[in-house]
Each structure stands twice: as structure tokens, then as C-alpha cells.
C-alpha atoms as a PDB file:
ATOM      1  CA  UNK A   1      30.889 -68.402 106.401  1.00  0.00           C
ATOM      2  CA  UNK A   2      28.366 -65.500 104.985  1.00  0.00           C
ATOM      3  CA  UNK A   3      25.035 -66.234 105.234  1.00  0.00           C
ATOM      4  CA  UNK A   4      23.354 -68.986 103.649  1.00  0.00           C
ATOM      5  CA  UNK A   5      22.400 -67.755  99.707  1.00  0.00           C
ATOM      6  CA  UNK A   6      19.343 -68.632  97.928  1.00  0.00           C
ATOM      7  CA  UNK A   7      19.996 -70.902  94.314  1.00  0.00           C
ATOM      8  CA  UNK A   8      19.874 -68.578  91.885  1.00  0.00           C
ATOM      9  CA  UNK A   9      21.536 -65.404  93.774  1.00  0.00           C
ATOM     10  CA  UNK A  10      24.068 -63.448  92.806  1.00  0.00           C
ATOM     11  CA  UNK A  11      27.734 -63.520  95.199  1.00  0.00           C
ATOM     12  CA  UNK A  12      27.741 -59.812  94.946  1.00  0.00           C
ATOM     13  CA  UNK A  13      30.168 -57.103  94.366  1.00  0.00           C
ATOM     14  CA  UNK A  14      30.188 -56.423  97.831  1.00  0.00           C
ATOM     15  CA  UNK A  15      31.134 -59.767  99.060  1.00  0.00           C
ATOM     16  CA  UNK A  16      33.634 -60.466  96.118  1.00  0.00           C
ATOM     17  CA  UNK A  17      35.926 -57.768  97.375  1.00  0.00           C
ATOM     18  CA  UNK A  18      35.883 -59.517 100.798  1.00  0.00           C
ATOM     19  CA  UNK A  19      36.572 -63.072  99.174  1.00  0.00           C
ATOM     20  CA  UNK A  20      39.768 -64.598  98.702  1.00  0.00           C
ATOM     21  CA  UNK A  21      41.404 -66.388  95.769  1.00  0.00           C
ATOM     22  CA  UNK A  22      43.818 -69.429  96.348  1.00  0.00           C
ATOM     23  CA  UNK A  23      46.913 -70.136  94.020  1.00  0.00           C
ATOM     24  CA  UNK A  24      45.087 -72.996  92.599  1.00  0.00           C
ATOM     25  CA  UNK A  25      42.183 -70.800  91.253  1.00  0.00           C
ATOM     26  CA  UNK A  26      44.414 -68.383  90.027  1.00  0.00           C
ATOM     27  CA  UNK A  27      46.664 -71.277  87.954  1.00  0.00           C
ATOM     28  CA  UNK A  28      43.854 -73.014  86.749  1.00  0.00           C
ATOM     29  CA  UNK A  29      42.316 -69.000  85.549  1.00  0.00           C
ATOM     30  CA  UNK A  30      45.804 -68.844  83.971  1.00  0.00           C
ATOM     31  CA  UNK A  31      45.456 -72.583  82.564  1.00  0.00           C
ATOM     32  CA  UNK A  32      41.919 -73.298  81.280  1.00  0.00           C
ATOM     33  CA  UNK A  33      41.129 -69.654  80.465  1.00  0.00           C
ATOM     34  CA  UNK A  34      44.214 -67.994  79.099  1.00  0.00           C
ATOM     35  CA  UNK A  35      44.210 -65.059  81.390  1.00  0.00           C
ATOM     36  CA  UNK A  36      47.624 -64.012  82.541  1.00  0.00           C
ATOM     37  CA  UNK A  37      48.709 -64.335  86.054  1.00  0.00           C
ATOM     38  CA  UNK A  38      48.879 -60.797  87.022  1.00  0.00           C
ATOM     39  CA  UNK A  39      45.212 -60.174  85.616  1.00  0.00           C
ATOM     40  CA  UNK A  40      43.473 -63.879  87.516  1.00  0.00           C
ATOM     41  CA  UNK A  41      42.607 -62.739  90.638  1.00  0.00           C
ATOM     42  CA  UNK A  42      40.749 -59.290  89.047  1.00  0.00           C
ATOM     43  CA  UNK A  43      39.240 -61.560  86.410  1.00  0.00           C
ATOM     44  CA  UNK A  44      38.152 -64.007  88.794  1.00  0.00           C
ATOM     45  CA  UNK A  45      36.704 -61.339  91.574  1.00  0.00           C
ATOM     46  CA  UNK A  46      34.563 -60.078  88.727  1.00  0.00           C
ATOM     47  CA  UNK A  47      32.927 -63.275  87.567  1.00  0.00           C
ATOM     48  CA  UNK A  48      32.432 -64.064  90.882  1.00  0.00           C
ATOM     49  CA  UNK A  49      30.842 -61.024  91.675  1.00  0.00           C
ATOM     50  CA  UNK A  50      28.037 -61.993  89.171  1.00  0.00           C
ATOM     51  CA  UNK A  51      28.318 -65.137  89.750  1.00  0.00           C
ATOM     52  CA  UNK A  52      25.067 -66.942  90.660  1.00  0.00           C
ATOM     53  CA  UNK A  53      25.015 -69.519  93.700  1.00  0.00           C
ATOM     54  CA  UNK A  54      23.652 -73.366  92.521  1.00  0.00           C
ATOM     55  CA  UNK A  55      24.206 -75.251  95.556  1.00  0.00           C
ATOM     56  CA  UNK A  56      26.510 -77.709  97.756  1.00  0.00           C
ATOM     57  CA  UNK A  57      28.709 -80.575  96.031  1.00  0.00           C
ATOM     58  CA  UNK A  58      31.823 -82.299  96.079  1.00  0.00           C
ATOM     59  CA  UNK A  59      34.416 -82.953  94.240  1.00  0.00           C
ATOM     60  CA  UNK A  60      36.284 -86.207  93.279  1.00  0.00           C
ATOM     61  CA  UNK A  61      38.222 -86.846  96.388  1.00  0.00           C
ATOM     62  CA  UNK A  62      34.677 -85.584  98.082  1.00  0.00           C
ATOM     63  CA  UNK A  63      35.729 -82.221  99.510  1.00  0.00           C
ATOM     64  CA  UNK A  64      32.763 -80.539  99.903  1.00  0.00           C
ATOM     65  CA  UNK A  65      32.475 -76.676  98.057  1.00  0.00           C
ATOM     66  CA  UNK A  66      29.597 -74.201  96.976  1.00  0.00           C
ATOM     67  CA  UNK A  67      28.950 -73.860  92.849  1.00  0.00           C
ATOM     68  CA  UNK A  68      28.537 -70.358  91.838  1.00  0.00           C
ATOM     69  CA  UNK A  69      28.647 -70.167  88.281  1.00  0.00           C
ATOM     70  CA  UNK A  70      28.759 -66.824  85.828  1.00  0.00           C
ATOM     71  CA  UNK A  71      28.538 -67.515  81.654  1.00  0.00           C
ATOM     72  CA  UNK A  72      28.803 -71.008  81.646  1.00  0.00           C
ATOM     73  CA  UNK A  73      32.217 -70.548  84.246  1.00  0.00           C
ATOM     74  CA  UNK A  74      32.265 -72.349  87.705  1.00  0.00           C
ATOM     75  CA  UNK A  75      33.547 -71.026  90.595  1.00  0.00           C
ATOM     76  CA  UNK A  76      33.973 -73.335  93.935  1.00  0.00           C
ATOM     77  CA  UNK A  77      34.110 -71.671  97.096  1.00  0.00           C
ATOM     78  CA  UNK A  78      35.663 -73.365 100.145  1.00  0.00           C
ATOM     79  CA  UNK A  79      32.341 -74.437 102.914  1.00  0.00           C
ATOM     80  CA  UNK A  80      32.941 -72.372 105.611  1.00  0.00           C
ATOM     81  CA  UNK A  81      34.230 -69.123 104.187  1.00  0.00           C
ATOM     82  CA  UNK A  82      34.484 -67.245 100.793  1.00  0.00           C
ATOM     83  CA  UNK A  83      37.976 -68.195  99.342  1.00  0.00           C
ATOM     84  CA  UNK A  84      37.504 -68.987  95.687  1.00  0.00           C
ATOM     85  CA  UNK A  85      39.422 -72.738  95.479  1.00  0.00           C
ATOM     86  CA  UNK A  86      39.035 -73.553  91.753  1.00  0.00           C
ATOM     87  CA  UNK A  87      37.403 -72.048  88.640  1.00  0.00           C
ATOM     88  CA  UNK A  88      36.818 -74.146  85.576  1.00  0.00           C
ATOM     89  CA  UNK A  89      34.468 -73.856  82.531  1.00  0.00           C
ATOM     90  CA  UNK A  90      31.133 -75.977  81.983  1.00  0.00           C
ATOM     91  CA  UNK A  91      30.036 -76.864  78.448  1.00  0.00           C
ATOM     92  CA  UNK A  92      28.497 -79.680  79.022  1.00  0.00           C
ATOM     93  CA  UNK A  93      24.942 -80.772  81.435  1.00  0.00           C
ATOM     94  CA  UNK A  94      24.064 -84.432  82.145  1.00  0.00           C
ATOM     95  CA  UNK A  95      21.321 -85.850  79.756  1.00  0.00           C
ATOM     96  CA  UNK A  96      18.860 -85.845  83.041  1.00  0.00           C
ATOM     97  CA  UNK A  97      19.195 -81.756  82.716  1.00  0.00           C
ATOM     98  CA  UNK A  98      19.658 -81.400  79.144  1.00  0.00           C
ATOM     99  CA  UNK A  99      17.219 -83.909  77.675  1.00  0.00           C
ATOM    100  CA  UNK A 100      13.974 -81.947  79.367  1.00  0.00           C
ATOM    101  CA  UNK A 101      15.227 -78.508  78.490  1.00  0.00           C
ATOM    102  CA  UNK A 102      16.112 -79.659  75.297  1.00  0.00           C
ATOM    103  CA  UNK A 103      12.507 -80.512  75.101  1.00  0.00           C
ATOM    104  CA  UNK A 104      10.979 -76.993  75.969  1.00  0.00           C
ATOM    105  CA  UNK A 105      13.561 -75.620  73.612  1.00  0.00           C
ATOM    106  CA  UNK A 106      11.881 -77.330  70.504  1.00  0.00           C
ATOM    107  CA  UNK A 107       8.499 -76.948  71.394  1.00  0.00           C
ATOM    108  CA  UNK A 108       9.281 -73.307  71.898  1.00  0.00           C
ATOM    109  CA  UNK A 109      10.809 -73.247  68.136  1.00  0.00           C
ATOM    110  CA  UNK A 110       7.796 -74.976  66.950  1.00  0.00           C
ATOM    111  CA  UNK A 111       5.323 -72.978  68.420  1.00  0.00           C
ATOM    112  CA  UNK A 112       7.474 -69.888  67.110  1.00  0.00           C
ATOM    113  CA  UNK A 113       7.638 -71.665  62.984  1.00  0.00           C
ATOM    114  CA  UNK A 114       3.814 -71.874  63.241  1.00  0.00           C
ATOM    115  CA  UNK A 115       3.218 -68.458  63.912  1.00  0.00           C
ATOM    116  CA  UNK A 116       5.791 -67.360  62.099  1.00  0.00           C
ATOM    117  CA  UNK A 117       4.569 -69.714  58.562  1.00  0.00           C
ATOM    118  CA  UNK A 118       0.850 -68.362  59.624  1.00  0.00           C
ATOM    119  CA  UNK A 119       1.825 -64.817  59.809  1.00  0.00           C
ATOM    120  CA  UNK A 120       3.486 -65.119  56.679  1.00  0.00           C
ATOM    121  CA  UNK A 121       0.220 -66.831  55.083  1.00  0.00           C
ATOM    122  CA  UNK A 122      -1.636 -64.157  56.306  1.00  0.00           C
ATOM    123  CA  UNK A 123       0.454 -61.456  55.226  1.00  0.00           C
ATOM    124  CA  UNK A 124       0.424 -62.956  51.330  1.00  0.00           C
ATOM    125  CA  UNK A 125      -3.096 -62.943  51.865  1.00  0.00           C
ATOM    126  CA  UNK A 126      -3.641 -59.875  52.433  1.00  0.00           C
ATOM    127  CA  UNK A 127      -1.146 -58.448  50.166  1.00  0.00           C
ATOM    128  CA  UNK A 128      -2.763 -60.231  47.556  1.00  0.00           C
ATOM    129  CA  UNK A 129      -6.120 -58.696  48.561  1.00  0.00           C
ATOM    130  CA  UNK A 130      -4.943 -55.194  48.074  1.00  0.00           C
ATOM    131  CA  UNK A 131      -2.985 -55.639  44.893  1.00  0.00           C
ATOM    132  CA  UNK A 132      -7.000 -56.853  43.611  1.00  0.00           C
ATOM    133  CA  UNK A 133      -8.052 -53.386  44.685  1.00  0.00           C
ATOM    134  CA  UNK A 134      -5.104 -51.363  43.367  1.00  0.00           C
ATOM    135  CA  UNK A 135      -5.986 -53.333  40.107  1.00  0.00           C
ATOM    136  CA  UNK A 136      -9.446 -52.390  40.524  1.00  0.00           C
ATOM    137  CA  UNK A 137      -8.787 -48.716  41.193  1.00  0.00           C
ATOM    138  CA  UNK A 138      -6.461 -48.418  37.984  1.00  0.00           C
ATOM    139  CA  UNK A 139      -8.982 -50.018  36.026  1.00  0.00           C
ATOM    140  CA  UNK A 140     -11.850 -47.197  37.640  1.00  0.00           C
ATOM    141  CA  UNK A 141      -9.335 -44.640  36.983  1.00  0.00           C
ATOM    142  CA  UNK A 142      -8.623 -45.562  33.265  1.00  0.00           C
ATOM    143  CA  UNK A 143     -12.352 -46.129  32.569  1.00  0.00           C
ATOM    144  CA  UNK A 144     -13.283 -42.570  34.321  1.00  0.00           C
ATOM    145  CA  UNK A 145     -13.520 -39.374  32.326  1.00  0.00           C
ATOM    146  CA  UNK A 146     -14.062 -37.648  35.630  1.00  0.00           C
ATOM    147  CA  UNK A 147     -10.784 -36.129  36.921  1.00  0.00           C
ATOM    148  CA  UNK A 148     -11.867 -36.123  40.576  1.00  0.00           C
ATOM    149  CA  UNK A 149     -12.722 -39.750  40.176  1.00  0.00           C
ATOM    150  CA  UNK A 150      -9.275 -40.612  38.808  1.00  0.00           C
ATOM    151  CA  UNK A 151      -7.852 -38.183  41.732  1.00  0.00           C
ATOM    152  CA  UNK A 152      -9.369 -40.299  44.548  1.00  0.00           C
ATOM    153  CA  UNK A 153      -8.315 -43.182  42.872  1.00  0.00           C
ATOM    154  CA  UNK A 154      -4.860 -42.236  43.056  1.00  0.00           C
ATOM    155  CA  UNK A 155      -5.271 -41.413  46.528  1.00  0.00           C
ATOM    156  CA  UNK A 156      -6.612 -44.493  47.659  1.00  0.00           C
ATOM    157  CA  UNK A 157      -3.796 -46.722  45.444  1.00  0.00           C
ATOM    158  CA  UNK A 158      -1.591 -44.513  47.725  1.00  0.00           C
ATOM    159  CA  UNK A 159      -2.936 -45.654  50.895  1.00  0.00           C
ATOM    160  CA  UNK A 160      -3.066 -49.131  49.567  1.00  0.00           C
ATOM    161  CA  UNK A 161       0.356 -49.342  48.759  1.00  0.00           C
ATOM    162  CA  UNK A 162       1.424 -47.709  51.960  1.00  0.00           C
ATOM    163  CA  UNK A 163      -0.293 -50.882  53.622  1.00  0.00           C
ATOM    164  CA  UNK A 164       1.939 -52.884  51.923  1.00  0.00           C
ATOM    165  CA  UNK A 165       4.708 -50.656  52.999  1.00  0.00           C
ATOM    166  CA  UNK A 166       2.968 -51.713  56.592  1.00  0.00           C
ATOM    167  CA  UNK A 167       2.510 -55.505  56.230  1.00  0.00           C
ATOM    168  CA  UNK A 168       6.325 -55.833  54.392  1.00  0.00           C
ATOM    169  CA  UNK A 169       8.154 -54.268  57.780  1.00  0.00           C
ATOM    170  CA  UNK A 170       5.593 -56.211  60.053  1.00  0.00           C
ATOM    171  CA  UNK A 171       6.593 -59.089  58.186  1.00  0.00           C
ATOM    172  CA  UNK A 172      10.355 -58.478  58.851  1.00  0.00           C
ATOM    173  CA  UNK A 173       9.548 -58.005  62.721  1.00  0.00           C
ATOM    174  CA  UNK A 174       8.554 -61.086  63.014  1.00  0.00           C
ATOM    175  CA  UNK A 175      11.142 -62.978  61.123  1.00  0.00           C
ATOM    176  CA  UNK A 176      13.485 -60.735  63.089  1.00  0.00           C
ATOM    177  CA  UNK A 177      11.989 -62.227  66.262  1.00  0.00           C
ATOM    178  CA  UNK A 178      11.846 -65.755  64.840  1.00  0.00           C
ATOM    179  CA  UNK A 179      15.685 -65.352  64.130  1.00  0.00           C
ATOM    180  CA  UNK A 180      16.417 -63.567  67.514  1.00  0.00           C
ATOM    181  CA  UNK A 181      14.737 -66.822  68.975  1.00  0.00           C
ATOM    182  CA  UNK A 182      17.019 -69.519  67.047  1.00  0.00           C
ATOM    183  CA  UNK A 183      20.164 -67.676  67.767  1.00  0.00           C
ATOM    184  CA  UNK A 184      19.028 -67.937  71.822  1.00  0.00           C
ATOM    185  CA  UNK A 185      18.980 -71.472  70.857  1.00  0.00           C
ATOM    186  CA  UNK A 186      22.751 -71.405  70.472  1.00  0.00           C
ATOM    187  CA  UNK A 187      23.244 -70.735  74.497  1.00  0.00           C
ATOM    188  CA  UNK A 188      21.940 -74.273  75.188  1.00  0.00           C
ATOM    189  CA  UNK A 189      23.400 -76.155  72.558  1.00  0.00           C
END
């Protein structure tokens, strides 16, 4: 058996090209995951060499095996050496795992909707702010004679509507990251 790995590590690519695969692994590959027979074994060394370890368990008839698992794909290693017996895919968590992260999922979303819906108020805010003062800088420019007068004018409606320019794409950012956040969502649904 290779030494005892931490929860959460990686197999390794080292150690995968020292592992074994049984004929059950690579039939069930073949089976639940469509990969062809010559192409299992490959397919399984490199899942399992990214493959992170979870812990001991058995199965049904309770043999004992180690979980490593890679993109929602377990892999069960015999005990006492690395020989890949099975490989299956998980889609489903009990409710005593699911239920709590389900939990920090939505708060996470609803923390994200308020600041996204108080960014947004903020942004119409100030938009609205510095249409008043391009409104008010027309309305100095039309009233004006002077022609330096109606050139800084101009100048400063420039600037103002270049911070709209501003305030639209930091607007977009962070509905970007609002929507980056819901699609993560879909990898624990």
C-alpha cells in the first residue's frame, strides 16, 4: 500500500502510472461511461491521476476500498495496494451533505443579488446625477455669448459622458460576476 494520503489530495501522475486497473473497472469505464475498451484503462489512469482521495468505505457486500473521486467520477482502489477495482459516476450527495451546502449556496446568491440590486441603484443614481449636469452645462452653453465658456462646456459634457461610458461597463462587470456566480451554482445542483 503507498503511503497513507491526506482527504483532499490528489493520487498523482506519478503514482497512476504505477497503479493497476482490473477488468471490472475497465467494463464498467466501457459500461457507465461509454468509453471504448481499448481507450478504459488510459481514460481511467488519467482521472485517477487527478483524482482526489475522500477516505475509507465499503461497499455493499462490505469490502472495504479507498474513494478517490475526479469531476463528479469515483474511483475505488483495492486497501492494500493501488489497483483501480471499480469506477462509477456520482450525481447525487445524501441530504445530510447537500442540505448544509445547499444552504451556503443561497446565502452566497443572496448576498451576491443585494450587491448586485445596490450597485445597480447606485449606478442609476449617479447616472442620473450627471445627466442633471450635462443638462445644466447645455443650458450654460446656450445662454453664453462667450465662446470659451461654451468651449469648456463642451469639454466638461465630454468628461461627463465618458463617466457614463465608466459606470455602464462597471455595471456590466458586475452583472458579469453575478452571472459567473449562478452558473457555479449549476456544479452543485
Amino acid at each position: 500500500m503507498s503511503s497513507v494520503i491526506p482527504i483532499g489530495e490528489p493520487f498523482g501522475t506519478a503514482s497512476q502510472a504505477q497503479a493497476a486497473v482490473t477488468t471490472h473497472a475497465l467494463d464498467e469505464a466501457q459500461r457507465k461511461f461509454g468509453i471504448p475498451r481499448k481507450q478504459a484503462d488510459g481514460w481511467i489512469r488519467s482521472r485517477l491521476a487527478y483524482a482526489q482521495y475522500i477516505g475509507m468505505a465499503t461497499n455493499d457486500n462490505g469490502d472495504p476500498g479507498r474513494i478517490f473521486a475526479y469531476n463528479r467520477i469515483c474511483l475505488i482502489l483495492d486497501p492494500a495496494k493501488d489497483v483501480v477495482v471499480t469506477v462509477y459516476p456520482r450525481t447525487v450527495a445524501p441530504p445530510s451533505l447537500t442540505n448544509p451546502i445547499r444552504g451556503i449556496i443561497e446565502k452566497e446568491l443572496r448576498k451576491s443579488k443585494r450587491k448586485l440590486n445596490a450597485f445597480e441603484k447606485r449606478t442609476r443614481l449617479d447616472k442620473a446625477d450627471i445627466r442633471v449636469e450635462i443638462a445644466e452645462c447645455e443650458r450654460r452653453a446656450v445662454r453664453t455669448k462667450s465662446s470659451n465658456v461654451q468651449a469648456s462646456c463642451q469639454a466638461r459634457i465630454n468628461a461627463l459622458n465618458e463617466q457614463l461610458t465608466l459606470l455602464d461597463e462597471d455595471l456590466r462587470k458586475a452583472q458579469a460576476n453575478h452571472s459567473a456566480l449562478l452558473k457555479g451554482v449549476t456544479v452543485f445542483v
